[in-house]
C-alpha atoms as a PDB file:
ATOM      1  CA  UNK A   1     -15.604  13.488  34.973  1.00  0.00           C
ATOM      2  CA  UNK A   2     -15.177  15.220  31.424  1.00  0.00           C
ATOM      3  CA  UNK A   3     -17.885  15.170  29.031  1.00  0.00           C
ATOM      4  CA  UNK A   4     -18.045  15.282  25.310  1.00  0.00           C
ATOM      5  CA  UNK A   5     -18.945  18.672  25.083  1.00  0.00           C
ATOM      6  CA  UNK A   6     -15.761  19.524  26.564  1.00  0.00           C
ATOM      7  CA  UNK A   7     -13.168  17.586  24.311  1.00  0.00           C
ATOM      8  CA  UNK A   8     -11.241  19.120  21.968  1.00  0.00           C
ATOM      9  CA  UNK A   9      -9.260  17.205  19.105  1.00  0.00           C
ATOM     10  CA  UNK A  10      -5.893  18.421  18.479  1.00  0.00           C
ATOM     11  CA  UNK A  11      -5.365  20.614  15.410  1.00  0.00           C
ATOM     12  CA  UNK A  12      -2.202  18.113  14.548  1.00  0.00           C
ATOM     13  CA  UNK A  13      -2.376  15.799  11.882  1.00  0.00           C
ATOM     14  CA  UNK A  14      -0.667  12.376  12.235  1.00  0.00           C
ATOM     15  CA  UNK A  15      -1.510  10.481   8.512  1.00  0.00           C
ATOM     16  CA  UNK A  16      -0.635   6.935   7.374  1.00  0.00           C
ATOM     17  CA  UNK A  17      -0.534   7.827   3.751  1.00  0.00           C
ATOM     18  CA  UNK A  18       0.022   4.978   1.348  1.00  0.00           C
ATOM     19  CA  UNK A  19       0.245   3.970  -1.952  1.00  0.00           C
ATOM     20  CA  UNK A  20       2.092   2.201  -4.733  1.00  0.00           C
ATOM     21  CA  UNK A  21       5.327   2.650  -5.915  1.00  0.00           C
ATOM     22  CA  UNK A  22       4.902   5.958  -8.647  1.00  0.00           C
ATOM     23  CA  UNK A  23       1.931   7.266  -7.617  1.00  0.00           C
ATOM     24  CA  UNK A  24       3.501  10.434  -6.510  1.00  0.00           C
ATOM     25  CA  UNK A  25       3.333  10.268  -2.791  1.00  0.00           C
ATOM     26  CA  UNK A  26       6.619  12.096  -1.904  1.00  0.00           C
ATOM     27  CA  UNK A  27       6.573  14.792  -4.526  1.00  0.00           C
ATOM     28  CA  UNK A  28       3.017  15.606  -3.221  1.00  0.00           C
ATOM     29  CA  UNK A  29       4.207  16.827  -0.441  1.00  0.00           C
ATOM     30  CA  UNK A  30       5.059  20.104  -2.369  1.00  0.00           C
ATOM     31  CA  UNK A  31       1.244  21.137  -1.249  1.00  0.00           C
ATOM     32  CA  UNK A  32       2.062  21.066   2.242  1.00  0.00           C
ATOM     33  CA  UNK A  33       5.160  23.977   1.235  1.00  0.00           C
ATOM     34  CA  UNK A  34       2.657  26.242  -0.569  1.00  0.00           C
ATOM     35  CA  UNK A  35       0.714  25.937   2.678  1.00  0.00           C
ATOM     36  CA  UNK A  36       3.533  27.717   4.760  1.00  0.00           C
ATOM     37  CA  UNK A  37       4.636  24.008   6.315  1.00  0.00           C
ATOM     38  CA  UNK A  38       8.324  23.277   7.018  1.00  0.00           C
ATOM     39  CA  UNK A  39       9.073  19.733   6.120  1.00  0.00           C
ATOM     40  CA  UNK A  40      11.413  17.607   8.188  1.00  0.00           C
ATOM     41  CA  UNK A  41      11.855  14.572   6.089  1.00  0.00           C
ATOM     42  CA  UNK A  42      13.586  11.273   7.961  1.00  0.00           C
ATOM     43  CA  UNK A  43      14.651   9.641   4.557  1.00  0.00           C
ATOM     44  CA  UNK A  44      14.672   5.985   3.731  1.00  0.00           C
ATOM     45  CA  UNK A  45      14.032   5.273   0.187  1.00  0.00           C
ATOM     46  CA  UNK A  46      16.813   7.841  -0.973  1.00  0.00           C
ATOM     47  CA  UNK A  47      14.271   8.927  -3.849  1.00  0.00           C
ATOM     48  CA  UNK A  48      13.812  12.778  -3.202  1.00  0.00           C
ATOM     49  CA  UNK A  49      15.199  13.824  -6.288  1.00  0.00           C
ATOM     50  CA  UNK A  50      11.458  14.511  -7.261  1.00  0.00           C
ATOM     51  CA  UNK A  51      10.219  16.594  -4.617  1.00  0.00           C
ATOM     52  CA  UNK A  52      12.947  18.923  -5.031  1.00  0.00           C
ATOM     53  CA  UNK A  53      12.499  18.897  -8.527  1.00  0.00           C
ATOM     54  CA  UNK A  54       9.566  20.039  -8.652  1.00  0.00           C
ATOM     55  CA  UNK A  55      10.508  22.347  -6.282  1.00  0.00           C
ATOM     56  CA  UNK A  56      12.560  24.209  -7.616  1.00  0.00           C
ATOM     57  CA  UNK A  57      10.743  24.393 -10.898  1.00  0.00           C
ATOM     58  CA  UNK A  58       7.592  25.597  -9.128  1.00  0.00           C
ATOM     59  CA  UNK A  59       8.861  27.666  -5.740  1.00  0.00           C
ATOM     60  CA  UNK A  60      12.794  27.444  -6.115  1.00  0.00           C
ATOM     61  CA  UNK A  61      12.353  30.082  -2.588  1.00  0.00           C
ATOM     62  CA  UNK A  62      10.343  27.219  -0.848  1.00  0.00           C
ATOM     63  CA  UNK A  63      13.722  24.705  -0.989  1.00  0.00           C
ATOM     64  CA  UNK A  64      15.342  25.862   2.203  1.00  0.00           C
ATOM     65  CA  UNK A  65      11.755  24.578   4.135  1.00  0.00           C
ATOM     66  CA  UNK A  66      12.988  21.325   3.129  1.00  0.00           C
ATOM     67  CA  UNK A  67      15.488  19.534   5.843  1.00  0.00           C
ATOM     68  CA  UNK A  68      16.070  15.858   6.005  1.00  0.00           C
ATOM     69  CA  UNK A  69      18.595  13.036   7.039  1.00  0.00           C
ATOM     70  CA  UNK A  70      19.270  10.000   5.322  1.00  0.00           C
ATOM     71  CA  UNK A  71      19.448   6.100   6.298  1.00  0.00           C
ATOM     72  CA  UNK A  72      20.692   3.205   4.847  1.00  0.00           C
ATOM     73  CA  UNK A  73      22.766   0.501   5.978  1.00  0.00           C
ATOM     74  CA  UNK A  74      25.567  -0.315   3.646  1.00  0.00           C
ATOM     75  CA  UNK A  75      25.891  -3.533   2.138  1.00  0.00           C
ATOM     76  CA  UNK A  76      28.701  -5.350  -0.068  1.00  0.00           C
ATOM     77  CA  UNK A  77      29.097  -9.117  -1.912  1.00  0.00           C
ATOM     78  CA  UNK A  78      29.960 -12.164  -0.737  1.00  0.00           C
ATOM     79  CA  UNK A  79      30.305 -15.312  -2.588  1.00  0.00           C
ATOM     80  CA  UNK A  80      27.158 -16.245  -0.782  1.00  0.00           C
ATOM     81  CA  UNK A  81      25.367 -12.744  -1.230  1.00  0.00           C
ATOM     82  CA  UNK A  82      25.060  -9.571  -0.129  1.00  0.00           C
ATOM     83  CA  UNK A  83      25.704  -8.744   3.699  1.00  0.00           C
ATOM     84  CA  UNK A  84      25.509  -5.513   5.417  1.00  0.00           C
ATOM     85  CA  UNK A  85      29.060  -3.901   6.046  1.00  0.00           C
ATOM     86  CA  UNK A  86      29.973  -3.316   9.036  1.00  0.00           C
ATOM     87  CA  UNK A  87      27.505  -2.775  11.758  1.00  0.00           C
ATOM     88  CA  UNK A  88      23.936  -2.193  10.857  1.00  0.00           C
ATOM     89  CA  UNK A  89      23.180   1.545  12.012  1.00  0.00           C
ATOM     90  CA  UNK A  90      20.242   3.000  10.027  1.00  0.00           C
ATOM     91  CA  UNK A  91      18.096   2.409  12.439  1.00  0.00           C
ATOM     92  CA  UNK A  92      19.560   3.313  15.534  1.00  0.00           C
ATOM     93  CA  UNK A  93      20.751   6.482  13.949  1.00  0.00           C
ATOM     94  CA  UNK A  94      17.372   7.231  12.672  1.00  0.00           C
ATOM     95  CA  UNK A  95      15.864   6.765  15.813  1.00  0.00           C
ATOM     96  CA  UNK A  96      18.344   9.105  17.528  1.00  0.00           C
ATOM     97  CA  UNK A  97      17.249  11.828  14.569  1.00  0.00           C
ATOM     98  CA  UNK A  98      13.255  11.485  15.567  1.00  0.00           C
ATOM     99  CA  UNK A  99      14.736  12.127  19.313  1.00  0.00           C
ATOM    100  CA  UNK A 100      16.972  15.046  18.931  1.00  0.00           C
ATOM    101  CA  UNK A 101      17.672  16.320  14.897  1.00  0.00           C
ATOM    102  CA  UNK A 102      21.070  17.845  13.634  1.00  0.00           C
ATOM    103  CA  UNK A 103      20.189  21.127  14.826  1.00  0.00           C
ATOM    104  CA  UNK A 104      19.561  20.248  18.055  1.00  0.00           C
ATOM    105  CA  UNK A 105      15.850  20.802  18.027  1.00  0.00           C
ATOM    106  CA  UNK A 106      13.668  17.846  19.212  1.00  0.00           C
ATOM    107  CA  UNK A 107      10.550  16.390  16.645  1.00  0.00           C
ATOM    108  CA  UNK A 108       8.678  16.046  19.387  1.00  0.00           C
ATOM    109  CA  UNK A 109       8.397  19.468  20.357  1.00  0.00           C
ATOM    110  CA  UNK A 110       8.403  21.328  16.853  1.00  0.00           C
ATOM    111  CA  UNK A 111       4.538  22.318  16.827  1.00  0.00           C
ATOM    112  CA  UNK A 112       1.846  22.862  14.129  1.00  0.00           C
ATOM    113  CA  UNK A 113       4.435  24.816  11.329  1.00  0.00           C
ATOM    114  CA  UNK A 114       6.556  21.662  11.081  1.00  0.00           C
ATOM    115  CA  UNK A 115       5.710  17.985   9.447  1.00  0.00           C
ATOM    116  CA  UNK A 116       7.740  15.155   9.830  1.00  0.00           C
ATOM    117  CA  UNK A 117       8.075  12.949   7.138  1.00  0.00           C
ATOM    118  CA  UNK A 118       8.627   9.154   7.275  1.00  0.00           C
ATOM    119  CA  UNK A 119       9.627   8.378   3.747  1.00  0.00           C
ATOM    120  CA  UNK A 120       9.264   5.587   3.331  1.00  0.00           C
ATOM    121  CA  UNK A 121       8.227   2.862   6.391  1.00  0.00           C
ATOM    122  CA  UNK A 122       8.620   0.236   4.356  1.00  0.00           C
ATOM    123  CA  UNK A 123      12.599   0.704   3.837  1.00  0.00           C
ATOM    124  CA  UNK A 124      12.301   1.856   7.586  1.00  0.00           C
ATOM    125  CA  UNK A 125      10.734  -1.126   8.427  1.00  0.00           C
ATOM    126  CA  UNK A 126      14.026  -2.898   6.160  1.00  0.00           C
ATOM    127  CA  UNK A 127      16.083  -1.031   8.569  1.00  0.00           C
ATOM    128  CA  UNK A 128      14.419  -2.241  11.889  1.00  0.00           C
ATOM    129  CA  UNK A 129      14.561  -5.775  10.528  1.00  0.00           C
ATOM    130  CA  UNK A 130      18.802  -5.452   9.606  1.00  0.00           C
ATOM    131  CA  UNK A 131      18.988  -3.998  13.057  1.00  0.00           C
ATOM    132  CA  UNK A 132      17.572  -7.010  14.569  1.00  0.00           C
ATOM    133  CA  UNK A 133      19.567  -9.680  12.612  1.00  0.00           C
ATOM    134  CA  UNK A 134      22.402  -7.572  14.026  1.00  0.00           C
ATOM    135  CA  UNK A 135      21.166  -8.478  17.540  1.00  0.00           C
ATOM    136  CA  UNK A 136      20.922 -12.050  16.927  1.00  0.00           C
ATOM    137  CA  UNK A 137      24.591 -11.551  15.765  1.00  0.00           C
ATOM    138  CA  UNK A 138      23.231 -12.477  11.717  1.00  0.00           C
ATOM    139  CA  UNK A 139      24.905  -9.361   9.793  1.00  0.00           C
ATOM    140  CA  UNK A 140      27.573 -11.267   8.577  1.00  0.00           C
ATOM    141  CA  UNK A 141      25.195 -13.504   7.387  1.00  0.00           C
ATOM    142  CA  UNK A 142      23.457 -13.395   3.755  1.00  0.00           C
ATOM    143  CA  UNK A 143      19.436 -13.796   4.021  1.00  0.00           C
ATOM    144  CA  UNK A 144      18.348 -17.037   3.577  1.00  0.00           C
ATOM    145  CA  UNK A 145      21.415 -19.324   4.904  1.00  0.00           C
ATOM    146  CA  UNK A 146      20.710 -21.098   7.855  1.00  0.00           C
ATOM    147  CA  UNK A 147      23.245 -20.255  10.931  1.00  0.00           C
ATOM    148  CA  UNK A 148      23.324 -21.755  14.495  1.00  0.00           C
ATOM    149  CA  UNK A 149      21.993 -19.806  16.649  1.00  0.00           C
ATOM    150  CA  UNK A 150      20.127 -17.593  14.634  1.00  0.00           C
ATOM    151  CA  UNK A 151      16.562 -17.769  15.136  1.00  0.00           C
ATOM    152  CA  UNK A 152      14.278 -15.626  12.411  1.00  0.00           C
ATOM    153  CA  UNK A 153      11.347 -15.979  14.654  1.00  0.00           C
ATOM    154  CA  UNK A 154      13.510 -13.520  17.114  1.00  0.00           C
ATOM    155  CA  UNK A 155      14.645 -11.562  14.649  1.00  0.00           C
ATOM    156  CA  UNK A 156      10.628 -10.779  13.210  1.00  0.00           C
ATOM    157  CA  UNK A 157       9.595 -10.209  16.925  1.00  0.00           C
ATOM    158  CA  UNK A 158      12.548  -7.555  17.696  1.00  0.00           C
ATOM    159  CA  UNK A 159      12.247  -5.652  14.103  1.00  0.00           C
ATOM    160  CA  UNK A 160       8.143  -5.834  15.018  1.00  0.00           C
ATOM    161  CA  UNK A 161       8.339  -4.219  18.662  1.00  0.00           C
ATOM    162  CA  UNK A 162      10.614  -2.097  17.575  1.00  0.00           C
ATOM    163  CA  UNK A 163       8.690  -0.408  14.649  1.00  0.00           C
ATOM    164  CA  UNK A 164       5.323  -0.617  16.704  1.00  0.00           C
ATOM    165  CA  UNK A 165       7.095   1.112  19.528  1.00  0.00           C
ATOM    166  CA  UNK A 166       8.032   4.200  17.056  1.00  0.00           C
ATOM    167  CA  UNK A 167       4.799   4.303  15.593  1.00  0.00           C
ATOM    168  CA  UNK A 168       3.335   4.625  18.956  1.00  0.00           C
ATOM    169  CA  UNK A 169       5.851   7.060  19.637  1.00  0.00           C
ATOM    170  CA  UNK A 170       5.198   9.617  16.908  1.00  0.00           C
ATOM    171  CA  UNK A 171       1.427   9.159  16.727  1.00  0.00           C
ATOM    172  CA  UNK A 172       0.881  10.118  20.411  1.00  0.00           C
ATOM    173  CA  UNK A 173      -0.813  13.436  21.822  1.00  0.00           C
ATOM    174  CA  UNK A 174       2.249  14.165  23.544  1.00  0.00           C
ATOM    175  CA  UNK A 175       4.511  14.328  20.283  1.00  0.00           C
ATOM    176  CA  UNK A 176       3.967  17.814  19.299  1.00  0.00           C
ATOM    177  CA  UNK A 177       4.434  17.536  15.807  1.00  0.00           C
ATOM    178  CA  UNK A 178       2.743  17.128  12.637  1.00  0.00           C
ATOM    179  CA  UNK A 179       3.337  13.433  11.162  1.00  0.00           C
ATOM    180  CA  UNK A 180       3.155  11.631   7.817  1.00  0.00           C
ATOM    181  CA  UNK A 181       4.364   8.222   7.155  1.00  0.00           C
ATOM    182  CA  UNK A 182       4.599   7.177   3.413  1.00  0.00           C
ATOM    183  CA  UNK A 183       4.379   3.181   3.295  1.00  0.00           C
ATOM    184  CA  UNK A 184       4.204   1.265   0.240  1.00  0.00           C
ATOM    185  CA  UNK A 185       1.301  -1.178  -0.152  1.00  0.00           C
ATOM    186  CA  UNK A 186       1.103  -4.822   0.418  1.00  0.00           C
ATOM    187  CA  UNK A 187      -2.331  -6.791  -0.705  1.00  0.00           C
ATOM    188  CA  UNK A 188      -2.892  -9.587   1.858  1.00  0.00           C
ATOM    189  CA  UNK A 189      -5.727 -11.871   2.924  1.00  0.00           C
ATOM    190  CA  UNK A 190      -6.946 -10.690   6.651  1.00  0.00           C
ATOM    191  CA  UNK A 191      -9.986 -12.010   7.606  1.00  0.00           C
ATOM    192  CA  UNK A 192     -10.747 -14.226   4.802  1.00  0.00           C
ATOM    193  CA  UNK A 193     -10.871 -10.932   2.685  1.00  0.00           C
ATOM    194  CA  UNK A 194      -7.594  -9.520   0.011  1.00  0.00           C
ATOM    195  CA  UNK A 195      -6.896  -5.938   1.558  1.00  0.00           C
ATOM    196  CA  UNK A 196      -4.656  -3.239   1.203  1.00  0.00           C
ATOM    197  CA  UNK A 197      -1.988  -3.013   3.951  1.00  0.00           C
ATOM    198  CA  UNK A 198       1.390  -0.937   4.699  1.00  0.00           C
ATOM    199  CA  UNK A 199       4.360  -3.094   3.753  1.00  0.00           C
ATOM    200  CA  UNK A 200       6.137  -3.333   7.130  1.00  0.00           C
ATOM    201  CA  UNK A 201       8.084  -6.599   8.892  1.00  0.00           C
ATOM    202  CA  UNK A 202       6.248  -9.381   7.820  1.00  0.00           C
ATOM    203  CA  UNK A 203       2.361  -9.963   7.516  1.00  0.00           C
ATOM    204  CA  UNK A 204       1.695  -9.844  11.367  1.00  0.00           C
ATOM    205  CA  UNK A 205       1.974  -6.042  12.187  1.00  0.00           C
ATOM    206  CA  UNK A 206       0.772  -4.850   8.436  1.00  0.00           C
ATOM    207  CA  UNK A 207      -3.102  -5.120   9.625  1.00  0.00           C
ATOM    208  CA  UNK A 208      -2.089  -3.371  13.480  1.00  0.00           C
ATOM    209  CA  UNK A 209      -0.270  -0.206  12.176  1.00  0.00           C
ATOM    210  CA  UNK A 210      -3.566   1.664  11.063  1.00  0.00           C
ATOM    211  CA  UNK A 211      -4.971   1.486  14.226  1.00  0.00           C
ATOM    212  CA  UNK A 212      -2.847   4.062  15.502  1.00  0.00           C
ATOM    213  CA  UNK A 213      -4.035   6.966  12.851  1.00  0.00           C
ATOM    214  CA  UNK A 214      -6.858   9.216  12.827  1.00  0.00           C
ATOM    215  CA  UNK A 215      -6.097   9.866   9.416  1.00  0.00           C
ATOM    216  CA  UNK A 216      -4.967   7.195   6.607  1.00  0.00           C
ATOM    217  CA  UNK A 217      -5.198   8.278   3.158  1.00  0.00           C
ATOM    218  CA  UNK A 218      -4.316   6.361  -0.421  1.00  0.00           C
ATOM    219  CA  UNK A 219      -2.306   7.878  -3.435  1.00  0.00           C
ATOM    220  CA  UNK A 220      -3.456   6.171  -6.657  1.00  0.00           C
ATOM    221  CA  UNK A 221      -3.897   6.344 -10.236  1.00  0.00           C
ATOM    222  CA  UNK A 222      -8.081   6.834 -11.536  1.00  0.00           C
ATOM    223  CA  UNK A 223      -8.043   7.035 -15.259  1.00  0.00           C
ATOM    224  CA  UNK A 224      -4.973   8.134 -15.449  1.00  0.00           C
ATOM    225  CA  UNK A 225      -4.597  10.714 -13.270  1.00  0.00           C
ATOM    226  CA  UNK A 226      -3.295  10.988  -9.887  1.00  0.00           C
ATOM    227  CA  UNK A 227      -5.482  11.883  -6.945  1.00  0.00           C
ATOM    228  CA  UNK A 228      -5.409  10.869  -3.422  1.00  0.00           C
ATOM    229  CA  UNK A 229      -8.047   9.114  -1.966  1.00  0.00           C
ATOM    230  CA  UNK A 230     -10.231   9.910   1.672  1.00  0.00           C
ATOM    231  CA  UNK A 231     -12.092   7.184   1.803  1.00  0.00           C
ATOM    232  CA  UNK A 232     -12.477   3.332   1.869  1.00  0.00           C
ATOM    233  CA  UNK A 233     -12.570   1.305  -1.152  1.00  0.00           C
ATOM    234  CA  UNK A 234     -13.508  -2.720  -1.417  1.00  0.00           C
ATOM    235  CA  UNK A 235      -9.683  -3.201  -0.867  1.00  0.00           C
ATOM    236  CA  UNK A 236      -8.561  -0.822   1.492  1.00  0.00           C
ATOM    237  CA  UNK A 237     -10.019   0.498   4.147  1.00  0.00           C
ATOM    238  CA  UNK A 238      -9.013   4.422   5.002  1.00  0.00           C
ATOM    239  CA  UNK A 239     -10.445   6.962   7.737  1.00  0.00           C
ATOM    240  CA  UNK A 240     -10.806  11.033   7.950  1.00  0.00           C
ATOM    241  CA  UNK A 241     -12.651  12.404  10.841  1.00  0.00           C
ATOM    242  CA  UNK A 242     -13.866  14.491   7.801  1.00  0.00           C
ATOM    243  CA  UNK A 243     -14.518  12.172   5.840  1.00  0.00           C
ATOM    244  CA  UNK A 244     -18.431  11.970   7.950  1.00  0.00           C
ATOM    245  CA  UNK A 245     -19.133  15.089   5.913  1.00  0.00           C
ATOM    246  CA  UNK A 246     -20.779  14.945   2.227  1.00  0.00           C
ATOM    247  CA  UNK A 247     -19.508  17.535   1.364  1.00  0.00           C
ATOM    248  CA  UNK A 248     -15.950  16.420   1.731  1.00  0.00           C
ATOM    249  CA  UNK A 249     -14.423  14.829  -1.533  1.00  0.00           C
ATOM    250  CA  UNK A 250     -13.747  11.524  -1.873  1.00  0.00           C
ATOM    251  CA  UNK A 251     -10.991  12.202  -4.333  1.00  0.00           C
ATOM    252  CA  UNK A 252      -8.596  15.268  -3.617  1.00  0.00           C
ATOM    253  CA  UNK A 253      -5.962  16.142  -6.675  1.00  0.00           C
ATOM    254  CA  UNK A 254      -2.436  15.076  -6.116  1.00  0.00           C
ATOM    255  CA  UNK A 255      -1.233  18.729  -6.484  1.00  0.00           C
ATOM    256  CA  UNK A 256      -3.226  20.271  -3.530  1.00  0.00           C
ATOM    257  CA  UNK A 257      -4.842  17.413  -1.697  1.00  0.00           C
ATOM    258  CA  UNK A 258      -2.243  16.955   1.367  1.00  0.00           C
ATOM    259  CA  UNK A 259      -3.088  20.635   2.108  1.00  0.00           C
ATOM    260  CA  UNK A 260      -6.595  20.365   1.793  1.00  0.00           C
ATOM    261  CA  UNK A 261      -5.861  17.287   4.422  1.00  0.00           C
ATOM    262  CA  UNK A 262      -4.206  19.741   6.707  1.00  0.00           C
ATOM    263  CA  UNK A 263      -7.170  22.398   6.588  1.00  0.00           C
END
């Protein structure tokens, strides 16, 4: 039977980092390429123009340790609103690119140089939910109208497997691969109590997708600065197996503070 003294933790990080829109989330990430990282960025929100930015005004040599693919599902107007054009394929495609990326390498098998980069989960989570609709056969279909046939209750429970089953994908032992998945927050009341929750599909699986993170960390504003935050406030609840240690600061600086994560 093993005992404690024998386990190991893995020397991979997997983070749920989160914050609101401008705190500075994915141009922090900059720490992570003055630590020697390679980031592999599966790219939602289409808002990287910062990162590389600041880039190439700080490290212009560090730009090539930058890789990512984009995903969005295209959409056009309609008398009755927008619909996607044509068949929905962010998702499927993105899921594809965390199996097997454009150079042929597979994410699950990069190792401790590389970090893949969810940016954001929210718009992924968009993308799971216009995949779904396409199931139910609802693409041609604004948001909102009522269609036979169409049942939204489906649609939810799809878009929610779905984006649970990735999350438990990329967060597992066996995915050898540095994660971080930037999610947008969404205040709720869970428990008879207003907390701080990743904005995913719908309010059901905003409280569950924590639970599969050893580390989940907040980018915020005190005073007008920006820091990142290790641990819990009244609103939202975060974890760091370091976090146990005084020593350990409860604010990190926006500029070094994912690689002081990483240490």
């Amino acid at each position: 039977m093993p005992k404690a003294s024998d386990y190991t933790s893995s020397s991979l990080k997997k983070i749920l980092y989160i914050g609101d829109s401008g705190t500075g989330k994915t141009t922090s990430l900059f720490s992570l390429l003055a630590a020697c990282k390679r980031l592999r960025i599966i790219d939602f929100d289409s808002l990287l123009t910062p990162l590389l930015t600041y880039t190439r005004m700080r490290k212009p040599e560090l730009l090539d340790n930058i890789e990512f693919q984009s995903f969005r599902d295209k959409t056009r107007m309609t008398d009755m609103g927008p619909i996607v054009d044509g068949i929905p394929k962010a998702w499927i495609d993105s899921c594809k690119a965390l199996d097997k990326w454009e150079d042929g390498s597979r994410p699950g098998a990069w190792g401790p140089d590389y970090v893949l980069v969810i940016d954001s989960h929210t718009t992924q989570a968009r993308a799971a939910y216009t995949h779904a609709r396409g199931l139910q056969g609802a693409s041609g279909i604004p948001e909102g109208v009522a269609a036979k046939g169409v049942e939204p209750r489906a649609i939810y429970h799809t878009a929610q497997k779905s984006m649970l089953n990735i999350i438990a994908e990329i967060t597992a032992e066996h995915f050898n691969t540095n994660v971080i998945v930037i999610a947008h927050i969404k205040y709720m009341e869970h428990d008879g109590t207003t907390k701080g929750y990743p904005l995913s599909v719908g309010n059901a699986l905003s409280p569950e997708i924590p639970t599969y993170f050893p580390i989940v960390c907040q980018a915020t504003k005190v005073g007008g600065q920006r820091i990142i935050r290790t641990r819990s406030s009244a609103m939202i609840d975060l974890k760091d197996p370091k976090a146990f240690d005084p020593a350990y600061a409860t604010e990190l600086p926006m500029d070094t503070g994912l690689a002081e994560i990483f240490k």
